[in-house]
Protein backbone atom coordinates (compact mmCIF):
# COMPACT_ATOMS: atom_id res chain seq x y z
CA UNK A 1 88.65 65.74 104.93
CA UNK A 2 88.02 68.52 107.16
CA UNK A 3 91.37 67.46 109.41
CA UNK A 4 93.45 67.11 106.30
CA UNK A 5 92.59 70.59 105.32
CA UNK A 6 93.65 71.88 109.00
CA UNK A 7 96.57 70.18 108.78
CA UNK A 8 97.92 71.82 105.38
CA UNK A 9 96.51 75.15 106.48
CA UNK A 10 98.91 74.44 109.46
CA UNK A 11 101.88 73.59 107.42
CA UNK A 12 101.28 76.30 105.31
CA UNK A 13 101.40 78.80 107.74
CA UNK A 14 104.66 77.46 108.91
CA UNK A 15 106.23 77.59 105.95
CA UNK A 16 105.16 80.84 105.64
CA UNK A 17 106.53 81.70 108.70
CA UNK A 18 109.92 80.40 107.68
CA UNK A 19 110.74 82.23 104.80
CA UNK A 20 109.17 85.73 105.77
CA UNK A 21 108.49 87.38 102.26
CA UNK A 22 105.26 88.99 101.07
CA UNK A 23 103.56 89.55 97.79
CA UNK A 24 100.62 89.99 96.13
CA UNK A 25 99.20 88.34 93.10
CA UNK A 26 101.89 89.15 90.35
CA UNK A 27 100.89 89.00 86.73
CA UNK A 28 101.72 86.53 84.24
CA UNK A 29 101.64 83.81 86.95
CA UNK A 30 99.22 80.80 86.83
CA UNK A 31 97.11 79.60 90.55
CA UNK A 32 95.70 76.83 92.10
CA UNK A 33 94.44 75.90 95.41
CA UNK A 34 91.56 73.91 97.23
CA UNK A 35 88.98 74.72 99.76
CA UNK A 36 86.24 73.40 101.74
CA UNK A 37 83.31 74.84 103.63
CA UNK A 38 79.63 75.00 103.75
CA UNK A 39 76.87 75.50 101.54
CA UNK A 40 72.97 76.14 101.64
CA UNK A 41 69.76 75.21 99.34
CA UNK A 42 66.53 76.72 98.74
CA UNK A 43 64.18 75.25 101.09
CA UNK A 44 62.31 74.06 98.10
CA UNK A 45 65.03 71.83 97.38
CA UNK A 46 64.33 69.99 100.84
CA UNK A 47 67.53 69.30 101.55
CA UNK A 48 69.81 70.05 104.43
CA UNK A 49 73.08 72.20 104.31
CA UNK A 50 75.92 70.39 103.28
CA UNK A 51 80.05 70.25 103.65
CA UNK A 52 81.56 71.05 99.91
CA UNK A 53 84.70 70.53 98.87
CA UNK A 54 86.52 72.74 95.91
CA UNK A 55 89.47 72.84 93.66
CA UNK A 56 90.76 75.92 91.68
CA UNK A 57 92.85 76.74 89.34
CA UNK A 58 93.49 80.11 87.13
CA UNK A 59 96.00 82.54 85.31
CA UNK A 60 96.36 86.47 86.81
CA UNK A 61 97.06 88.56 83.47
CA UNK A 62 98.56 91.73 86.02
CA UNK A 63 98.16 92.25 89.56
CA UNK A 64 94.49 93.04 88.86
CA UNK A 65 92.35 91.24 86.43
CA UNK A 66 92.50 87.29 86.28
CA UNK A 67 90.63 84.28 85.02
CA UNK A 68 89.91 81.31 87.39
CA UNK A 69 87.97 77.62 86.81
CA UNK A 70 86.46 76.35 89.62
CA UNK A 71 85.11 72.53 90.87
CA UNK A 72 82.92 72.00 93.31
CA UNK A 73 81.36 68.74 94.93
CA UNK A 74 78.85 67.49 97.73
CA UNK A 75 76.31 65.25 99.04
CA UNK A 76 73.35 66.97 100.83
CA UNK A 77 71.46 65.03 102.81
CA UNK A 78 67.46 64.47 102.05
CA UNK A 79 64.92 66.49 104.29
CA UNK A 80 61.17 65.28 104.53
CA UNK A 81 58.56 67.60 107.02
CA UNK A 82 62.11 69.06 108.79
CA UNK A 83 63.50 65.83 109.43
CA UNK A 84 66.84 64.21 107.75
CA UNK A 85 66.53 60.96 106.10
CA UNK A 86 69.76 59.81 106.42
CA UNK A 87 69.92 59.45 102.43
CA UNK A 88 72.39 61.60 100.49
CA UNK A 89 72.49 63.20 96.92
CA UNK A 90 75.38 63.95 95.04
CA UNK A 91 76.31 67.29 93.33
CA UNK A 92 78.43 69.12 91.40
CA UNK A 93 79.70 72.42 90.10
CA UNK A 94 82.16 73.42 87.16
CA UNK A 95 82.76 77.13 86.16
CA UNK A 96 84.53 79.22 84.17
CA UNK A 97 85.08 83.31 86.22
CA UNK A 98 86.33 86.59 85.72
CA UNK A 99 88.28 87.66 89.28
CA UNK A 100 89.01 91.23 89.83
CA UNK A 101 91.64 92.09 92.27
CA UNK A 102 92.08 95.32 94.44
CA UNK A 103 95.30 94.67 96.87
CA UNK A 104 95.29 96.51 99.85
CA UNK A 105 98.84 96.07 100.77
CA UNK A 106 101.39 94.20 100.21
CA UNK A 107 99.58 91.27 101.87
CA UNK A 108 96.27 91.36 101.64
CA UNK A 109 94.09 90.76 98.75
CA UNK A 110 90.35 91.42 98.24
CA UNK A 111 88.27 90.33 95.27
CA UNK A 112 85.32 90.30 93.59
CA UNK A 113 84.42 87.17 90.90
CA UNK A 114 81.81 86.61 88.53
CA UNK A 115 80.74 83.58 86.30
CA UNK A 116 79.22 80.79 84.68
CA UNK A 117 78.81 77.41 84.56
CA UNK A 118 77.25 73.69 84.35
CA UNK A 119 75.71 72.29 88.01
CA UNK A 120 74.51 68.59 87.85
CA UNK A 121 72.20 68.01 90.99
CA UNK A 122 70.26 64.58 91.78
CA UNK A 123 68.55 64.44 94.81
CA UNK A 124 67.01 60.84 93.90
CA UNK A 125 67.53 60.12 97.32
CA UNK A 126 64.34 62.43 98.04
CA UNK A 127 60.91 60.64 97.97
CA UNK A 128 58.61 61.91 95.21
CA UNK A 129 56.91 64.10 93.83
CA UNK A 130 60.63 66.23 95.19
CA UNK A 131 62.86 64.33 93.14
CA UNK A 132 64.69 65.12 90.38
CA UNK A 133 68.18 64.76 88.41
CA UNK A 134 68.87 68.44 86.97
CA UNK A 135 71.59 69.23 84.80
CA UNK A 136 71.60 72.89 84.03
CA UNK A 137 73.03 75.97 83.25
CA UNK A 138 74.23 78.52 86.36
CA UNK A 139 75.58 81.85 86.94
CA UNK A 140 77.54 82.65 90.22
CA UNK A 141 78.93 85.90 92.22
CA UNK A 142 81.07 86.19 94.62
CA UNK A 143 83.37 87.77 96.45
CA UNK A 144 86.93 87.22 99.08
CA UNK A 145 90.04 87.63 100.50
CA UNK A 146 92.95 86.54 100.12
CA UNK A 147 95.75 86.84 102.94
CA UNK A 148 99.62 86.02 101.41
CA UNK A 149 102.23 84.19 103.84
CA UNK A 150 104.91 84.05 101.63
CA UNK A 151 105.39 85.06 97.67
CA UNK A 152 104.05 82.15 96.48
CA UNK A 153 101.10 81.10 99.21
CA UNK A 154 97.78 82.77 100.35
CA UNK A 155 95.11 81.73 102.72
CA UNK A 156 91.90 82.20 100.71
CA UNK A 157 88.08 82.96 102.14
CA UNK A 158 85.34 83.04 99.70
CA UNK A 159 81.58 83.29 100.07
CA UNK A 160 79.05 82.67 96.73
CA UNK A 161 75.91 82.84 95.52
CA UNK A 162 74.74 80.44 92.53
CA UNK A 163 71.77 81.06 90.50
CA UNK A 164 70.36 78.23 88.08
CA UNK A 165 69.03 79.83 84.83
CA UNK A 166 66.35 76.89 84.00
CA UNK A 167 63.29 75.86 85.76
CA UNK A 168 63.47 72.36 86.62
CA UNK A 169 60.28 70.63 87.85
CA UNK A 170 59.54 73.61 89.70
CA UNK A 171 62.92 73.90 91.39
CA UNK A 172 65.63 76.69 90.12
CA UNK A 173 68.36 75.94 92.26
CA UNK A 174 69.68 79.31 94.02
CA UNK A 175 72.51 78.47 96.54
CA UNK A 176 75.01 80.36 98.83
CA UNK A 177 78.33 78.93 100.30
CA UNK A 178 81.03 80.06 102.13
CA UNK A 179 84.41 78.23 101.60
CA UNK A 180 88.22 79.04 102.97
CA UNK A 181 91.35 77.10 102.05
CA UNK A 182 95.05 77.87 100.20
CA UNK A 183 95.71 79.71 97.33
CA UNK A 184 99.46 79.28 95.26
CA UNK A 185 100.68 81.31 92.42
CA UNK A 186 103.80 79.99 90.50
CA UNK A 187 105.62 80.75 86.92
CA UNK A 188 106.14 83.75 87.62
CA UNK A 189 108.98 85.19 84.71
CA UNK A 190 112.23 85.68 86.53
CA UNK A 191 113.03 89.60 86.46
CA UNK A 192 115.30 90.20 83.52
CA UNK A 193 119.19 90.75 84.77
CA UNK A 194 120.24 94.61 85.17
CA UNK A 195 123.27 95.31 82.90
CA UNK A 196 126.35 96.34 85.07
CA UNK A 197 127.52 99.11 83.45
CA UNK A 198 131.03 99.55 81.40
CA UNK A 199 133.33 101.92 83.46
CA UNK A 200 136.42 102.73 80.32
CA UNK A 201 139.28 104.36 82.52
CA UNK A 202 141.19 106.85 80.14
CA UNK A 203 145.15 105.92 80.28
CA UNK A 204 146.89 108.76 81.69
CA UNK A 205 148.91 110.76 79.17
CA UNK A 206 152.78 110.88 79.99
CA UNK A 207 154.01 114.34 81.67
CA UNK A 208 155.61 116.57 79.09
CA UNK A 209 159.40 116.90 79.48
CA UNK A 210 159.07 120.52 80.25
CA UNK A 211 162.48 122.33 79.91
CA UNK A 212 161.35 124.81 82.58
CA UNK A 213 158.78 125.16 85.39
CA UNK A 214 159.74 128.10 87.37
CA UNK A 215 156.15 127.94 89.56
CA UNK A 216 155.88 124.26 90.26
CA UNK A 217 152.64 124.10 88.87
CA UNK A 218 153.05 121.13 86.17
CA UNK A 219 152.88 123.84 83.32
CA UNK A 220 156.66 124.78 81.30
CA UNK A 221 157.05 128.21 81.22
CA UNK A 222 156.70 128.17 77.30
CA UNK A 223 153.32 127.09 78.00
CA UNK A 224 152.64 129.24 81.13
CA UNK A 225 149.88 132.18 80.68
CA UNK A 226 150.37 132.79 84.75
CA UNK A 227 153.21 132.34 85.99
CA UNK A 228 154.66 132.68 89.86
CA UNK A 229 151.43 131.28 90.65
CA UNK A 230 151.88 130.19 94.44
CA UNK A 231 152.90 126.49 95.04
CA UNK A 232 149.83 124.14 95.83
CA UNK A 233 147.33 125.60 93.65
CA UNK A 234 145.37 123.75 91.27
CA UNK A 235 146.12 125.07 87.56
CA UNK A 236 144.25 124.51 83.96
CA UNK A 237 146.30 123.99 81.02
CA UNK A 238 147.10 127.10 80.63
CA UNK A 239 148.57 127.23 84.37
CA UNK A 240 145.86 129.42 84.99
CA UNK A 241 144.34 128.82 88.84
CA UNK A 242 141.04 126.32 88.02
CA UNK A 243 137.73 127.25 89.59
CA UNK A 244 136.60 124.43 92.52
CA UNK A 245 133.83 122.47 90.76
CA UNK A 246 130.54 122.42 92.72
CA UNK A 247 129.59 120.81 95.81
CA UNK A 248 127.14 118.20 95.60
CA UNK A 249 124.93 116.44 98.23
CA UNK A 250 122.42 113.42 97.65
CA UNK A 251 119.87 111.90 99.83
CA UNK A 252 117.92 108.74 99.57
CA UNK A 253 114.05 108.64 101.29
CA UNK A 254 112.26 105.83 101.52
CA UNK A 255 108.13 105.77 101.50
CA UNK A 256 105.38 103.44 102.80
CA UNK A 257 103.34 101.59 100.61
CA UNK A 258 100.74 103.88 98.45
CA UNK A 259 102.11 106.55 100.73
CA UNK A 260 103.85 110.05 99.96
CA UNK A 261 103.98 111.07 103.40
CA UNK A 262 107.74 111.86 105.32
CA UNK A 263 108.92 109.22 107.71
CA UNK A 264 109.50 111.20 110.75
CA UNK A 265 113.27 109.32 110.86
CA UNK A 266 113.86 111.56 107.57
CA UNK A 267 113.45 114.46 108.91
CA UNK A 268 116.91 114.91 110.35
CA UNK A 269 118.47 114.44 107.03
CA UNK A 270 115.90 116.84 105.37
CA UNK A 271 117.68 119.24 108.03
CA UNK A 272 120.71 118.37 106.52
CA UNK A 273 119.90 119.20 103.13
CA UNK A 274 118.57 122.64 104.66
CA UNK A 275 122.16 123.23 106.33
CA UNK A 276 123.55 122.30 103.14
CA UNK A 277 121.60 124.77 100.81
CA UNK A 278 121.83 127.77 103.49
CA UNK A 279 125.39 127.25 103.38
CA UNK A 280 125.99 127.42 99.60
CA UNK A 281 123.16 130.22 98.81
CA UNK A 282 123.85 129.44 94.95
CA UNK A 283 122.98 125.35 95.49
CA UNK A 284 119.49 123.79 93.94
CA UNK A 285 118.14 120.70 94.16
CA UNK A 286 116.62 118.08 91.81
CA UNK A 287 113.69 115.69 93.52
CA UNK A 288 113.15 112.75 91.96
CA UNK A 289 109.91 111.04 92.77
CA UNK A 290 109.91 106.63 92.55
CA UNK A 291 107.33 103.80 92.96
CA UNK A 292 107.10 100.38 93.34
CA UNK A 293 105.07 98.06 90.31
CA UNK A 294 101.93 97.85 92.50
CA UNK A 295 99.25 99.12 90.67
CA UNK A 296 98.37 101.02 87.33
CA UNK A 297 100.85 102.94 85.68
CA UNK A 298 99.58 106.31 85.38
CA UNK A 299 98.25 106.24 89.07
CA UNK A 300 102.14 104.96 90.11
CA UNK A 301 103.67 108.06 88.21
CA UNK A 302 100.92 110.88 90.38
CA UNK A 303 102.30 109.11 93.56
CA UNK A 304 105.89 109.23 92.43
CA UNK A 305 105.34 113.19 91.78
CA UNK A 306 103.24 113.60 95.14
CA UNK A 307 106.49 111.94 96.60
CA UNK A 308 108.54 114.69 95.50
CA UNK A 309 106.41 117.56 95.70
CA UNK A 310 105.63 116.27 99.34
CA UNK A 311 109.67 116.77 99.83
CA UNK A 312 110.17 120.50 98.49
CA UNK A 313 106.80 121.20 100.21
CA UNK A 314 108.88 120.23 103.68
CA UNK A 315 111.67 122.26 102.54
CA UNK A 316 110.29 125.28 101.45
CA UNK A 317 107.41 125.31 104.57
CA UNK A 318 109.41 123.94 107.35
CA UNK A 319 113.06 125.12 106.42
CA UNK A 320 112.48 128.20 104.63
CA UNK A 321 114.09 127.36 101.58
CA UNK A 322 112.94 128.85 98.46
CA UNK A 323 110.82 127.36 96.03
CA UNK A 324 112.66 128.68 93.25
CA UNK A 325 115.65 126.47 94.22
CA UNK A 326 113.86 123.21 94.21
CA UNK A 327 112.71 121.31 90.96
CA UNK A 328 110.46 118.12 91.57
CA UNK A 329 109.95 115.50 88.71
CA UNK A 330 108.62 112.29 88.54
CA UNK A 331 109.14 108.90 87.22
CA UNK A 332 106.63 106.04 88.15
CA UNK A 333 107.83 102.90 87.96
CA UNK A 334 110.09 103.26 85.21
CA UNK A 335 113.48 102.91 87.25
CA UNK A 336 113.29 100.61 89.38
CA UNK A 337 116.68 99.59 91.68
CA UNK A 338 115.67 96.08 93.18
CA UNK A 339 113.37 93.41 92.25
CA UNK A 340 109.34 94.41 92.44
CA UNK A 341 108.95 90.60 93.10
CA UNK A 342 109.78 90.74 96.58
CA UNK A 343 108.08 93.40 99.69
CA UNK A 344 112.28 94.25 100.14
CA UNK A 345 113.22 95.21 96.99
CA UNK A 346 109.24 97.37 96.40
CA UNK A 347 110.10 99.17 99.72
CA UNK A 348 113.79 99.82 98.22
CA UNK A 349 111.68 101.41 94.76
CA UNK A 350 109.38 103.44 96.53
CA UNK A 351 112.07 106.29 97.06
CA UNK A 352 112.83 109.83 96.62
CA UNK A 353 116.17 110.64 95.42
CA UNK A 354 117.54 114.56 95.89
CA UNK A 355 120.24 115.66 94.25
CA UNK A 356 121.42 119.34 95.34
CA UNK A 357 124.70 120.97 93.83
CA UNK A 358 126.25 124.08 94.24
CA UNK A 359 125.88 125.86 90.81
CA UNK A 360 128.72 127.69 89.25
């Protein structure tokens, strides 16, 4: 058992390895996995350590909070004065836990888990007075990691601690094991489609036949409020020279994960933007802070304003640019541009946008 569960660690891994995508537990999704490992008895048990062999399976209600059912099973062999009888007992474990999850990044996972369950244990293999066949009621806590190799797959370590809640003949049961296996997540609901948006094109209106246009400009004289205005410049309606509309620059910055701080490859662009604004003294800028899904809501729309404040902050210390001239807002998680199902298109949503124009 022990070389089959090598073996499909192995392959996962490699599968992993060929499709390099990263994720961590995404709600609405349902789990399952198995492990194997070790576990220990109360020495009033008399009976050795044992191999155990598990099978899980659960449903993650966000990237946080989950629910998870757990089977366990093994034979621990009978001890009499410290030595092994070569006689084994069978036992099992079913549960019912609550899983919290705190992910660290985009690939690892620690969590905490806490339960309770049924635990049938017969260790008739024991000579008397130590034997017994108890069926009773347990609590467990625990605690793990889990480490993703692709969106769907996780290597999973857990250690626990069971506690059996009734006294039976003189034995309650307390045991500890330590188990590590794989861990998949699937139905996950496919992001819904982004809308392309309708682009109407106005037809162009027909040129006037204009019985006179003395200036060139497109106006007829009839019409003209300026004439012998000088050939090549740009005219309203009224053949009245237009005023340019204003300049506009936009940047896009991209952030690490749970991170407002500048990427020193930015900087040069910031510069840019500082060029840009020292050039037109009458420009301002807009910075709009993003985030990824990861995580509460109300903690993703601080770090989307910490984003943007952390971008005038450079601009106004560092280039000199005045405070009054930059306007920071931010929006979460609410506008996202890619898919928050995959590490590409979180590190695309965890952005700062600036927008800078030259007012009138």
């Amino acid at each position: 058992m022990k070389k089959l569960l090598t073996a499909l660690i192995s392959a996962a891994i490699l599968v992993g390895v060929s499709s390099i995508s990263y994720a961590v537990e995404r709600e609405k999704t349902l789990t399952f996995g198995f492990m194997a490992g070790e576990q220990w008895y109360d020495s009033n048990r008399r009976e050795s350590h044992s191999s155990v062999f598990a099978i899980h399976g659960g449903y993650n209600f966000n990237t946080n909070w989950a629910v998870e059912g757990l089977f366990q099973w093994a034979t621990p062999e009978a001890v009499q004065n410290g030595v092994k009888l070569g006689r084994h007992s069978p036992e099992w474990k079913v549960s019912g836990n609550v899983v919290y999850n705190f992910p660290m990044s985009d690939v690892m996972v620690p969590y905490l888990t806490a339960g309770a369950g049924w635990r049938n244990a017969d260790n008739a293999a024991n000579p008397t007075p130590t034997r017994f066949d108890s069926s009773d009621f347990m609590t467990n806590v625990g605690g793990g990691l889990k480490y993703f190799v692709t969106d769907n797959l996780a290597l999973r370590v857990d250690a626990r601690y069971y506690m059996d809640m009734e006294d039976d003949n003189g034995y309650n049961g307390n045991d500890f094991a330590v188990l590590a296996g794989i861990h998949i997540t699937f139905g996950a609901p496919k992001p819904e489609p982004v809308p392309m948006p309708i682009v109407q094109v106005a037809p162009k209106a027909p040129k006037p036949m204009a019985p006179a246009d003395s200036d060139g400009d497109g106006v007829t004289d009839d019409r003209d409020k300026c004439p012998n205005t000088p050939r090549g410049t740009k005219v309203d309606k009224d053949g009245c020279p237009v005023v340019m509309a204003p300049q506009r620059m936009e940047i896009k910055i991209e952030f690490d994960f749970d991170s407002a701080q500048i990427r020193p490859a930015y900087h040069a662009a910031l510069g840019d933007v500082a060029a840009f604004m020292e050039k037109h003294s009458n420009a301002v800028a807009t910075i709009e802070g993003h985030t990824d899904s990861t995580g509460p809501e109300s903690y993703n729309q601080s770090l989307s304003e910490r984003r943007s404040n952390s971008i005038s902050d450079y601009l106004a210390s560092k280039k000199n640019i005045s405070a009054g001239r930059l306007k920071t807002v931010g929006y979460g998680e609410s506008r996202p541009v890619a898919d928050n199902g995959t590490r590409d298109g979180r590190q695309r949503n965890r952005r700062v946008i600036a927008v800078i124009i030259e007012a009138k």
